[in-house]
N, C-alpha and C. Protein backbone atom coordinates (compact mmCIF):
# COMPACT_ATOMS: atom_id res chain seq x y z
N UNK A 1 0.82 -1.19 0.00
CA UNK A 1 0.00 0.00 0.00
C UNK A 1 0.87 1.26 0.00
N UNK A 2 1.69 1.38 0.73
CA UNK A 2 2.75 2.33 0.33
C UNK A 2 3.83 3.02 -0.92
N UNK A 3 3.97 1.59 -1.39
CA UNK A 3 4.15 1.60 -3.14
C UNK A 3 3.03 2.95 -3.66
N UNK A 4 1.88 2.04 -3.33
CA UNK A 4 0.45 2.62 -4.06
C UNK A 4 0.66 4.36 -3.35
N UNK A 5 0.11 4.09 -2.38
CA UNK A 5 0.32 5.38 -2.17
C UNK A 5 0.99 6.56 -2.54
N UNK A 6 2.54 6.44 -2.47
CA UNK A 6 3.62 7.14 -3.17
C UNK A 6 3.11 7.27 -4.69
N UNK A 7 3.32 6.21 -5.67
CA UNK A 7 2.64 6.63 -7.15
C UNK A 7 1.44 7.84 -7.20
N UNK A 8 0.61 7.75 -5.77
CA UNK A 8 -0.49 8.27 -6.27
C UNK A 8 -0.03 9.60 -5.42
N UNK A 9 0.68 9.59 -4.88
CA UNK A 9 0.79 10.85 -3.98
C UNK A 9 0.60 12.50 -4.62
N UNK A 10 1.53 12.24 -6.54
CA UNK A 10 1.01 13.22 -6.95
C UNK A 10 -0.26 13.65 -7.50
N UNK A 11 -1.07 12.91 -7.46
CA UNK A 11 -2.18 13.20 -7.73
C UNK A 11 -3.59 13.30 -6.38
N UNK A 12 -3.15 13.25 -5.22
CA UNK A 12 -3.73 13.25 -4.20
C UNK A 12 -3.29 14.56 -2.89
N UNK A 13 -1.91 14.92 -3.25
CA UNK A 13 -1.32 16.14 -2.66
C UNK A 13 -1.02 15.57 -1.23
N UNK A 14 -0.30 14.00 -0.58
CA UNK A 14 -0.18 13.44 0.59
C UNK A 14 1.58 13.73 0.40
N UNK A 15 1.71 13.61 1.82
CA UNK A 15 3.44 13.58 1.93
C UNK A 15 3.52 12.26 3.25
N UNK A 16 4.62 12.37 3.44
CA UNK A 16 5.05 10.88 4.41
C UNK A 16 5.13 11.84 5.51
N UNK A 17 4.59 11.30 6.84
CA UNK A 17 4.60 11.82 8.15
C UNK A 17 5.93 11.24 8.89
N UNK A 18 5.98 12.05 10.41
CA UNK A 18 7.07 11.75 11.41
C UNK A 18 8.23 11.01 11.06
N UNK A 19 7.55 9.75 11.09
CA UNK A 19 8.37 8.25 10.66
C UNK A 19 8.58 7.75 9.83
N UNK A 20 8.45 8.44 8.59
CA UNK A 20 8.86 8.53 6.79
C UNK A 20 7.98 7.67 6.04
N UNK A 21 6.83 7.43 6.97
CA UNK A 21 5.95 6.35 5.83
C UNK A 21 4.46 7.37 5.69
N UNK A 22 3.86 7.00 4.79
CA UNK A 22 2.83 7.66 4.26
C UNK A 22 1.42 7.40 5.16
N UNK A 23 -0.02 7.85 5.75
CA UNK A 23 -0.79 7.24 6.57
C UNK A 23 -1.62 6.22 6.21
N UNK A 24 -1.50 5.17 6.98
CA UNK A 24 -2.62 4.06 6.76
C UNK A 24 -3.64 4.46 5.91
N UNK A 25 -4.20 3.26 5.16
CA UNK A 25 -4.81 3.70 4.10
C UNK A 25 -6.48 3.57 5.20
N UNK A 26 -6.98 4.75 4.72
CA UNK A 26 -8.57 4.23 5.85
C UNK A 26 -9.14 3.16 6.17
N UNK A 27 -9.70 2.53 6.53
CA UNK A 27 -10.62 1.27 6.76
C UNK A 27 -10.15 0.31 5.97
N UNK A 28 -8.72 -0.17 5.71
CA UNK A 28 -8.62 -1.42 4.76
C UNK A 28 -9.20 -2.49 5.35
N UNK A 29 -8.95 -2.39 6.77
CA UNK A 29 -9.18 -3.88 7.44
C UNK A 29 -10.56 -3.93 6.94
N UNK A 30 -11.96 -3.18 6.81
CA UNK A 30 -12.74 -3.37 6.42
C UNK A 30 -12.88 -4.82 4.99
N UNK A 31 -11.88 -4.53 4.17
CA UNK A 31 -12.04 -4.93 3.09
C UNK A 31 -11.92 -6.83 3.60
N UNK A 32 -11.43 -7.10 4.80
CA UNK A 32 -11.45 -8.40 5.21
C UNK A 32 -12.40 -8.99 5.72
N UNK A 33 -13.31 -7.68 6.12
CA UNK A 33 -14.23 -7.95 7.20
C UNK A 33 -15.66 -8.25 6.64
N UNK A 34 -15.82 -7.11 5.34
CA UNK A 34 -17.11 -7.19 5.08
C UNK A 34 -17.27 -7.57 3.60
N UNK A 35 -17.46 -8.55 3.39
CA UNK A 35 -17.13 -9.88 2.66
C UNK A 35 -18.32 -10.17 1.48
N UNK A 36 -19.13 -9.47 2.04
CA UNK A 36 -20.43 -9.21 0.54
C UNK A 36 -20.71 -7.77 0.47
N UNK A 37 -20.03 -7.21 0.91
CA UNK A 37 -19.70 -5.65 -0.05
C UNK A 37 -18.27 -5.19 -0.51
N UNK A 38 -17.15 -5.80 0.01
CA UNK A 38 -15.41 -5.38 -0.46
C UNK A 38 -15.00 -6.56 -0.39
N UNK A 39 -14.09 -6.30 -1.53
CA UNK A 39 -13.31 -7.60 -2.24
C UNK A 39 -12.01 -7.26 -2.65
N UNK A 40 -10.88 -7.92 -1.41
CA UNK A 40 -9.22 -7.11 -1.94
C UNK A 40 -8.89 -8.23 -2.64
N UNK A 41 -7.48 -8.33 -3.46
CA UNK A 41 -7.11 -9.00 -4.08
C UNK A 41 -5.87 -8.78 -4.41
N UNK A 42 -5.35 -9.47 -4.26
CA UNK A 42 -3.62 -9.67 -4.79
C UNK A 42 -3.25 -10.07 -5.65
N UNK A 43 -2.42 -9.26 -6.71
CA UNK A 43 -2.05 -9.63 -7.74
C UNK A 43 -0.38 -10.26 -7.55
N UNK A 44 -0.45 -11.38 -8.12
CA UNK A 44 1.00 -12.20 -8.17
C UNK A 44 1.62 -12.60 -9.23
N UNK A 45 2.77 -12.74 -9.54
CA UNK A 45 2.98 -13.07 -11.40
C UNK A 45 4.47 -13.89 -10.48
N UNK A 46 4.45 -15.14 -11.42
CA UNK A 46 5.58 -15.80 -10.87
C UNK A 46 5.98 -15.64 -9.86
N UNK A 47 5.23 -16.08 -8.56
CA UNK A 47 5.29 -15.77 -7.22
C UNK A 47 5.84 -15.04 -6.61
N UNK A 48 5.36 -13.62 -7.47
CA UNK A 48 6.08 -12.20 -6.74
C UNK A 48 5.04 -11.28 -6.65
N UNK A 49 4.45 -10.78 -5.17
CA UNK A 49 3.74 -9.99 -5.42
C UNK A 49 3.87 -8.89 -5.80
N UNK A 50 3.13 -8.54 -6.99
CA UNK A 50 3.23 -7.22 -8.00
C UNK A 50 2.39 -6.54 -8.01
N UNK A 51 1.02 -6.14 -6.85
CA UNK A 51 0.23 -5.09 -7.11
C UNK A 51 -1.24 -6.14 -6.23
N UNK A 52 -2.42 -5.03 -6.52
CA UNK A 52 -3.56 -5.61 -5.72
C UNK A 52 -4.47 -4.15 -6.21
N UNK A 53 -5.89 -5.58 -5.81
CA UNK A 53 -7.58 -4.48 -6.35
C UNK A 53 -7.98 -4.56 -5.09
N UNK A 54 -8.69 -3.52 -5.10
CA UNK A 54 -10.07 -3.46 -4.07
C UNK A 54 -11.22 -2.93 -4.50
N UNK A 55 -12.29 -3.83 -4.32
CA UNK A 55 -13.51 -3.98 -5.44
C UNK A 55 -14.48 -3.59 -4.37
N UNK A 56 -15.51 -2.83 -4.54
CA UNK A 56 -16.25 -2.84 -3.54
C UNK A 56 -17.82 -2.59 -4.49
N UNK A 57 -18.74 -3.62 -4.00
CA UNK A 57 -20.35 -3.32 -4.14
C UNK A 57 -21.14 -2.43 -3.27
N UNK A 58 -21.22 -1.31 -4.42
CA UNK A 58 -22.01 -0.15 -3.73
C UNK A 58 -23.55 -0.28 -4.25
N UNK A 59 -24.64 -0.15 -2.68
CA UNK A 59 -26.19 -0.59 -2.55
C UNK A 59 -26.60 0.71 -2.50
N UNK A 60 -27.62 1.51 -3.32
CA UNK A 60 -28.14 2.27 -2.70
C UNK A 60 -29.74 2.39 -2.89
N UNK A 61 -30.11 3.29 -2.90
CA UNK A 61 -31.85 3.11 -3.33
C UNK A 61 -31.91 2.99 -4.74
N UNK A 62 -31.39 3.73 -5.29
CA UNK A 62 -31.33 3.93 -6.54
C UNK A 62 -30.96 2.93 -7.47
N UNK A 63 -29.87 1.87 -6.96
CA UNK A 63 -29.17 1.24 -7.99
C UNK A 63 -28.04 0.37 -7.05
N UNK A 64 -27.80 -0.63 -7.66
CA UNK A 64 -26.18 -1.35 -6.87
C UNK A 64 -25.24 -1.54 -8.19
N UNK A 65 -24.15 -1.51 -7.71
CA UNK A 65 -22.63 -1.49 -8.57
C UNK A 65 -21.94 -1.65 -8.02
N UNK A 66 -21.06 -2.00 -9.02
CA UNK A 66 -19.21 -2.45 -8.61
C UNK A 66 -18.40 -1.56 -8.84
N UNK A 67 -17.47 -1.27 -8.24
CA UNK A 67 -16.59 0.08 -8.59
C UNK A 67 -15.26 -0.59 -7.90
N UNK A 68 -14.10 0.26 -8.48
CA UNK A 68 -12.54 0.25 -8.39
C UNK A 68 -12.51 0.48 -7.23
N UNK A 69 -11.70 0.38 -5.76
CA UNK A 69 -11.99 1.85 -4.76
C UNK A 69 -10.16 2.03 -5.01
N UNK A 70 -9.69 0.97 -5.40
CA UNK A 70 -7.94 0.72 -5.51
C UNK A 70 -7.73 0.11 -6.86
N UNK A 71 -6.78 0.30 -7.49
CA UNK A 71 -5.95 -0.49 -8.25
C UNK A 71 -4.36 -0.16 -8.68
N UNK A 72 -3.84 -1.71 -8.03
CA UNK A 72 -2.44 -1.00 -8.19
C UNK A 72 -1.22 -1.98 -8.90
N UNK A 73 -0.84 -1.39 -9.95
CA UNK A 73 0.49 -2.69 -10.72
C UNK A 73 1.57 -1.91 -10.33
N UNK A 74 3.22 -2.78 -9.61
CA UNK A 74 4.05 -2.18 -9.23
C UNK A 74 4.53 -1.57 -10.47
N UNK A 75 5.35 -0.55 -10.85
CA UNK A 75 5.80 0.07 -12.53
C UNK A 75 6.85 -1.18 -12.79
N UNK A 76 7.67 -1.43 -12.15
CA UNK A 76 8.41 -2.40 -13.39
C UNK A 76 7.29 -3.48 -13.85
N UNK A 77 6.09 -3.96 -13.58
CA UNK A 77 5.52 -4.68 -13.90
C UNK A 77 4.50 -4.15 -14.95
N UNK A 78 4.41 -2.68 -14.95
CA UNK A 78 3.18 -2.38 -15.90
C UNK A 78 3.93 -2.44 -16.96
N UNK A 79 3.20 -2.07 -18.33
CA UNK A 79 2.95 -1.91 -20.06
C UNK A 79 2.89 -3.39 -20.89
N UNK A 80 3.02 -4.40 -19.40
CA UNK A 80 3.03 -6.08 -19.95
C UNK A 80 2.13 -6.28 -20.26
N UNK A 81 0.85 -5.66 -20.35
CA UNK A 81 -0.78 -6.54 -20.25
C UNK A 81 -1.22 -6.82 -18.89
N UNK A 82 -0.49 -6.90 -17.93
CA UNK A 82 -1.01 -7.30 -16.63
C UNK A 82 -2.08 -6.82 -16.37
N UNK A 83 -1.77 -5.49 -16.47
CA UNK A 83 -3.17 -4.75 -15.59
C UNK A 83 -3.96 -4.80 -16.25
N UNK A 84 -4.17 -4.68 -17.54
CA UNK A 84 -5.76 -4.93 -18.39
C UNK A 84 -5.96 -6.66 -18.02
N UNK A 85 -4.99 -7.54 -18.08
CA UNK A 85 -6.02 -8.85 -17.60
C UNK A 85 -6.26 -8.78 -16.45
N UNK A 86 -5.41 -8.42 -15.51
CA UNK A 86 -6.38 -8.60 -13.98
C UNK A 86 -7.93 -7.51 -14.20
N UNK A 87 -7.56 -6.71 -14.65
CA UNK A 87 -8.95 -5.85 -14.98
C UNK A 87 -9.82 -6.32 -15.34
N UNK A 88 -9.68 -7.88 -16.27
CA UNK A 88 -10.57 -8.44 -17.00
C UNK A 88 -11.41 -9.84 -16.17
N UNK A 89 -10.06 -9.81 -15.45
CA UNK A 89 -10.92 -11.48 -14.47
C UNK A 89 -11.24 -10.07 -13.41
N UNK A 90 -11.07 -8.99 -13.00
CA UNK A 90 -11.85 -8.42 -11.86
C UNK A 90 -13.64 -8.36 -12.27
N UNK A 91 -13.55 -8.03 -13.43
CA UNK A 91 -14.65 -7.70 -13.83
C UNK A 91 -15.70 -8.89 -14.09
N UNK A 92 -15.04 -9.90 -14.66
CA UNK A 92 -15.93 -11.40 -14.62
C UNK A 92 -15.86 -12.28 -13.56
N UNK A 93 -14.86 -11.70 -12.41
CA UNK A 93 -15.53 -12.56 -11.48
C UNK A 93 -16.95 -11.69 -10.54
N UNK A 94 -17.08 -10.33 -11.05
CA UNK A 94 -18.73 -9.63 -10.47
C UNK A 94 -18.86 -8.43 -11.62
N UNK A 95 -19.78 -10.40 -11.97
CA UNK A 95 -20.96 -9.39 -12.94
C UNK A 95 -22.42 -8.69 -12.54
N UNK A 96 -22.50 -7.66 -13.02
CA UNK A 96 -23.40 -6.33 -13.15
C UNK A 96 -23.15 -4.99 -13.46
N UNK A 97 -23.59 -4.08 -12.83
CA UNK A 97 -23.37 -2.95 -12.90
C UNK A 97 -21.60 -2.30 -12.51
N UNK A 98 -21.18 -1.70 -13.49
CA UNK A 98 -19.98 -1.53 -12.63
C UNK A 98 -20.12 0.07 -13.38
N UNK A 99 -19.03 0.93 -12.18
CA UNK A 99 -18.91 2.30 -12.20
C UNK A 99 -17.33 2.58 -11.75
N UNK A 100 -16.30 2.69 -12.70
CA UNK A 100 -14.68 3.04 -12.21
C UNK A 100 -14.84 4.47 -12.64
N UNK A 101 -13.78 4.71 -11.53
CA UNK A 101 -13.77 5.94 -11.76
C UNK A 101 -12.44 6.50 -11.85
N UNK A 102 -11.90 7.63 -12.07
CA UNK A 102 -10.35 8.33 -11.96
C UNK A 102 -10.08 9.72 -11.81
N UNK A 103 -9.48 10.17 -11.09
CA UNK A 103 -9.29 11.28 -10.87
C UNK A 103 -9.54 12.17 -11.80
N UNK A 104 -9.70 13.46 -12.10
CA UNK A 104 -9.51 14.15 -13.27
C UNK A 104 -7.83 14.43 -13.27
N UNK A 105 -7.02 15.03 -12.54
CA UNK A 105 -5.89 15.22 -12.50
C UNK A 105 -4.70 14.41 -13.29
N UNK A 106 -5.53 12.57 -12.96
CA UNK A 106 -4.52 11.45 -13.19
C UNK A 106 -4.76 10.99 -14.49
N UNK A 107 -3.94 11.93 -15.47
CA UNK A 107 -4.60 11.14 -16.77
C UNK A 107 -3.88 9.72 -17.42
N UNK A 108 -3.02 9.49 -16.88
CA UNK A 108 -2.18 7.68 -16.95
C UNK A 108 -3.59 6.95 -16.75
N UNK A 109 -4.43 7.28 -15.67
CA UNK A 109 -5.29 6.28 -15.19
C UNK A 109 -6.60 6.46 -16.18
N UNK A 110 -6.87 7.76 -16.40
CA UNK A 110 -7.97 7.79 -17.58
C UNK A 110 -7.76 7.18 -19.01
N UNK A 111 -6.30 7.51 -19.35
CA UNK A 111 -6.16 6.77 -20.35
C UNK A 111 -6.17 4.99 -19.96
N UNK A 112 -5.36 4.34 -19.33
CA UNK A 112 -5.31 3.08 -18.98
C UNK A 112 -6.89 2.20 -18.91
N UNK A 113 -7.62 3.41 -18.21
CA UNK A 113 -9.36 2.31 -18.02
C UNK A 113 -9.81 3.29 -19.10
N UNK A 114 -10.09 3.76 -20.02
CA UNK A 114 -11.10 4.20 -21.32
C UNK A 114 -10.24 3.04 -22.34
N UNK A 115 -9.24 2.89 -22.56
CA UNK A 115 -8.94 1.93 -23.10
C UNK A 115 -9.19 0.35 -22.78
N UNK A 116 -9.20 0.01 -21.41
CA UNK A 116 -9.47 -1.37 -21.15
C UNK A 116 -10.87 -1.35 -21.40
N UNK A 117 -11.52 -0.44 -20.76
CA UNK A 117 -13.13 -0.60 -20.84
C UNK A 117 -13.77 -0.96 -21.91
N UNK A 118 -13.04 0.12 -22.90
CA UNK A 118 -13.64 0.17 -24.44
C UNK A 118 -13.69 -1.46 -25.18
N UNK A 119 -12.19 -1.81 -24.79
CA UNK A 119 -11.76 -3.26 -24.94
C UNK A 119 -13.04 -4.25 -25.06
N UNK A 120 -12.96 -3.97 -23.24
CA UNK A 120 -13.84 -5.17 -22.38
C UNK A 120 -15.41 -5.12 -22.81
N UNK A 121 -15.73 -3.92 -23.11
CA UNK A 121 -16.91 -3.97 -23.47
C UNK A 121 -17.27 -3.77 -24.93
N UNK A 122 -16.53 -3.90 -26.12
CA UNK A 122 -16.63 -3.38 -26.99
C UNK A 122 -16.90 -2.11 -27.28
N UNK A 123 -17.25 -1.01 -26.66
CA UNK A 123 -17.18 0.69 -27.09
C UNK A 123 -18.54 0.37 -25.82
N UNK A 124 -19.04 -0.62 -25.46
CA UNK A 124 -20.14 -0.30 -24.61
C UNK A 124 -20.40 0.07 -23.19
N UNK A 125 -19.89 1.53 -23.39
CA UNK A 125 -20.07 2.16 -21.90
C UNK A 125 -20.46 3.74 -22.04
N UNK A 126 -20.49 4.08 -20.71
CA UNK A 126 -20.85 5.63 -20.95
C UNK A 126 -19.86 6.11 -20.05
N UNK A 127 -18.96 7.10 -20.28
CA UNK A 127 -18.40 8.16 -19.90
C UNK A 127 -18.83 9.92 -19.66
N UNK A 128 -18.89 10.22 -18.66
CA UNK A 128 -18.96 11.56 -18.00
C UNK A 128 -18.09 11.99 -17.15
N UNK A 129 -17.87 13.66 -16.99
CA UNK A 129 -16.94 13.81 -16.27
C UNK A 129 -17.86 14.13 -15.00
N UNK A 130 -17.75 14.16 -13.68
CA UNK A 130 -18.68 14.73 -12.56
C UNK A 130 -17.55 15.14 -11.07
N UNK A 131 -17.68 15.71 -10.70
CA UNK A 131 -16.96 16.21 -9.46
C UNK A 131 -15.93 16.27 -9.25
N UNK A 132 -14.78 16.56 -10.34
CA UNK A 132 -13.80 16.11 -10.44
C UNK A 132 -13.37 15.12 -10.83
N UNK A 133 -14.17 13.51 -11.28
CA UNK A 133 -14.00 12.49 -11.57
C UNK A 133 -14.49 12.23 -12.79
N UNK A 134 -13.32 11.34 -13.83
CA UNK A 134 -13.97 10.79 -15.23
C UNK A 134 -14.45 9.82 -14.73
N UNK A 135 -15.71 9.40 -15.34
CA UNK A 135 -16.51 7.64 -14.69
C UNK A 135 -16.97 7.01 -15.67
N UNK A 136 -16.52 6.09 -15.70
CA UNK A 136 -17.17 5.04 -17.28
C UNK A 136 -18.27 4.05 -16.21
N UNK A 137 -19.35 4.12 -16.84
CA UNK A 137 -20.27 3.13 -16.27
C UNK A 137 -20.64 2.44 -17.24
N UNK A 138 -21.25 0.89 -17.06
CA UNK A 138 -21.38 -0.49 -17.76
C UNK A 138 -21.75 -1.68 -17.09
N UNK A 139 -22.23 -2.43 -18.28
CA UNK A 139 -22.70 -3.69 -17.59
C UNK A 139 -22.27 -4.56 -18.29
N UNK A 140 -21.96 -6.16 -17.36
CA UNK A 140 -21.03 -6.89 -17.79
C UNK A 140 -22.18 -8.02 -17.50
């Protein structure tokens, strides 16, 4: 998570506190705990861990979906394909509604998911920008 963190630091405006590490990421332990709404995952390639998702099903009145809340490939491991296939078994192992989203700031990451998406779904999604965030929404 610290990896992660640091990559994202410029696009989030965080620095490393007291003791030179960056702050706990909020409620991860959640992601162990609550087991039919967050789903972490570790990504491994020749038994080295190289990155990890956190998937979470969001319920509301309106609608339920799947959304990104994390995704992270260490850099010597990205431009291999990795991250578009883990993107691809994230997405078929929960099918429905899904909603990723990306910073506006981080455009590595807008480009990286408008391209997988487009992929994964054949051109079938919708993109808007809203609160600061690009969001491709779709159903799988």
């Amino acid at each position: 998570m610290q990896f992660y963190i640091y990559d994202f630091s410029e696009f989030i405006k965080c620095d490393v506190e007291e003791d030179g590490l960056f702050a706990a990421y909020p409620n991860l332990e959640n992601y162990w705990e609550e087991k039919n709404h967050r789903f972490p995952y570790i990504i491994k390639k020749d038994e080295k861990y190289i990155g990890f998702v956190l998937v979470r099903l969001i319920e509301t009145k309106e609608r339920n979906y799947f959304s990104i809340a994390e995704f992270f490939v260490m850099r010597k491991y990205r431009r291999e394909g990795t991250g578009k296939e883990i993107a691809q078994v994230i997405f078929n192992l929960h099918k429905g509604q899904w909603e990723v989203y990306q910073k506006e700031s981080n455009e590595p990451a807008q480009i990286f998911w408008n391209k997988v998406i487009n992929e994964y779904t054949n051109g079938n999604f919708v993109q808007h920008l809203e609160n600061g965030k690009l969001i491709q929404n779709f159903e799988n």
